[in-house]
Protein backbone atom coordinates (compact mmCIF):
# COMPACT_ATOMS: atom_id res chain seq x y z
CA UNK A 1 -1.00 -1.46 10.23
CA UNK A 2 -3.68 -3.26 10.67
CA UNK A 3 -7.42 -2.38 9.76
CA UNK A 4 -9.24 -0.68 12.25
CA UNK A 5 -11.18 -3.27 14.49
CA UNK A 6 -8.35 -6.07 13.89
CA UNK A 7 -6.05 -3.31 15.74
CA UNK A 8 -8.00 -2.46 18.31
CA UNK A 9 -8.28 -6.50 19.29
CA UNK A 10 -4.77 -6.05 19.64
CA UNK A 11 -4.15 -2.66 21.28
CA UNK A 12 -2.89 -3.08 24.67
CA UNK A 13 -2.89 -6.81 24.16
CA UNK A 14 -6.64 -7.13 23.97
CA UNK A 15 -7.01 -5.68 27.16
CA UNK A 16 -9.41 -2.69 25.66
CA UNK A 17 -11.00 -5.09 23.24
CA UNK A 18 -12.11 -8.07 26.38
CA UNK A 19 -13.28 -5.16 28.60
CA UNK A 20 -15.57 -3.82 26.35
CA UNK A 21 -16.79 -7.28 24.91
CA UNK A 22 -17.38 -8.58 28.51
CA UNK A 23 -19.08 -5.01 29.28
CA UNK A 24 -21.52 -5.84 26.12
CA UNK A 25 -22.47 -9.48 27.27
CA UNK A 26 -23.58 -7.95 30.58
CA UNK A 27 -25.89 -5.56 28.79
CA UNK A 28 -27.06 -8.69 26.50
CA UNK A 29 -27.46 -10.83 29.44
CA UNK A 30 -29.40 -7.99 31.45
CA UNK A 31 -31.64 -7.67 28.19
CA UNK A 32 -32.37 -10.97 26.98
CA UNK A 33 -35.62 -10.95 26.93
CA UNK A 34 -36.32 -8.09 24.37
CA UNK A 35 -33.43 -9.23 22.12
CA UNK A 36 -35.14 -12.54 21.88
CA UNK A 37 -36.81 -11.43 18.12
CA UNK A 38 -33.49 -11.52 16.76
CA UNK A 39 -33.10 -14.91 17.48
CA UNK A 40 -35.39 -16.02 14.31
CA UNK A 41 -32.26 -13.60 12.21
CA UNK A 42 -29.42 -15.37 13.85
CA UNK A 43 -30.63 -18.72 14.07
CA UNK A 44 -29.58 -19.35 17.39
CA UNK A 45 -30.37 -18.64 20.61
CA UNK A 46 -29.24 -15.17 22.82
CA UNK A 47 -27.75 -17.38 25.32
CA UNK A 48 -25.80 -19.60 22.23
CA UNK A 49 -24.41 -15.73 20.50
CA UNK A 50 -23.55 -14.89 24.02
CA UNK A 51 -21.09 -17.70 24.12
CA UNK A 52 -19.73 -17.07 20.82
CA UNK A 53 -19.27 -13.21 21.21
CA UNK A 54 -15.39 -13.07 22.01
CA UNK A 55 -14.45 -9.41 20.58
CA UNK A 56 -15.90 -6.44 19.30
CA UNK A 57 -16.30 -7.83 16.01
CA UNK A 58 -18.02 -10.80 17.06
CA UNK A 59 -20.81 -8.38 18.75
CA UNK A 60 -20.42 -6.44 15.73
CA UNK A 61 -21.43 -9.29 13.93
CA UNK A 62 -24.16 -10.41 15.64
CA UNK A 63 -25.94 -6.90 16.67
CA UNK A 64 -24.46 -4.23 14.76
CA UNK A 65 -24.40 -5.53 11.35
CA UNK A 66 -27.98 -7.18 11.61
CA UNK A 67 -29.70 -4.10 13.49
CA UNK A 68 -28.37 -1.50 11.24
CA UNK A 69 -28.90 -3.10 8.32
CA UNK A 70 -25.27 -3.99 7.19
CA UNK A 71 -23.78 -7.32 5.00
CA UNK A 72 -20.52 -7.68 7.01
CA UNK A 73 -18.77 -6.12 9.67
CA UNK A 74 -15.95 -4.98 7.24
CA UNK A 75 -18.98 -2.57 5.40
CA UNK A 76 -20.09 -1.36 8.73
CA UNK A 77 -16.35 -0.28 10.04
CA UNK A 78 -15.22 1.22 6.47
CA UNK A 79 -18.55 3.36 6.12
CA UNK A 80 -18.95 4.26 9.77
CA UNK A 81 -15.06 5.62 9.35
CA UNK A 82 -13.86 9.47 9.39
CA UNK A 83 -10.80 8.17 6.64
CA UNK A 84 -12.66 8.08 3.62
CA UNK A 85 -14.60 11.06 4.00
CA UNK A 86 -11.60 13.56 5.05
CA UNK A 87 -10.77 13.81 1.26
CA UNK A 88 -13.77 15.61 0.79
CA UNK A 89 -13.08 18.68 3.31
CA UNK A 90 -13.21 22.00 1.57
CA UNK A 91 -12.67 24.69 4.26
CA UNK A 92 -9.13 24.83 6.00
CA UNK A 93 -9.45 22.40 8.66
CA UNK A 94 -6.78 21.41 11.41
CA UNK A 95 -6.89 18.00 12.70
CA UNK A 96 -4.98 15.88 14.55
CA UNK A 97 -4.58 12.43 16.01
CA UNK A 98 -2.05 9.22 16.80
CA UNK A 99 -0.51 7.75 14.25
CA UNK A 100 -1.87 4.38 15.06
CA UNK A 101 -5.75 5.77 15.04
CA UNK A 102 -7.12 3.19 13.57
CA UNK A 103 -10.13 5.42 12.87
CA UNK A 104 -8.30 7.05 10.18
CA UNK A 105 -6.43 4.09 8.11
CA UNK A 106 -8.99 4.40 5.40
């Protein structure tokens, strides 16, 4: 399987993955203006990220990792995960979910 965000790019051929990219550069492009700071992180321009955001991870990238104070992506997905916590569960807990979740493939 593959890791989480990889699989979601692919899920229903990408379909998921473009909507909510294309959904995300419509929020950046209706709040340029106050995202300008970030430009002196990045390097670049809003308008030049915009062009180079093409998935999730990409925006991830970009806004996520930088904002929340991340190194990579990768760190952000595996310690923003459910998987690697659910070892630690003490009471009796049911859970359930697909088997291609890729919220649980930690």
């Amino acid at each position: 399987m593959l890791p989480g965000s990889r699989y979601i790019e692919k899920a229903l051929f990408g379909i998921y993955n473009m909507g909510l990219t294309y959904s995300l550069i419509r929020k950046i492009r209706e709040h340029k203006e106050s995202l300008r700071p970030l430009e002196k992180i990045w390097g670049i321009t809003v308008e030049e990220v915009m062009k180079r955001i093409k998935t999730m991870r990409d925006f991830d990238y970009y806004f996520t990792v930088n904002v929340q104070g991340y190194k990579t992506a990768d760190e952000y997905y595996y310690k923003g995960s459910l998987g690697p916590r659910l070892k630690n569960i003490r009471i009796p807990t049911f859970l359930f979910s697909s088997l291609d979740d890729p919220t649980l493939e930690y």
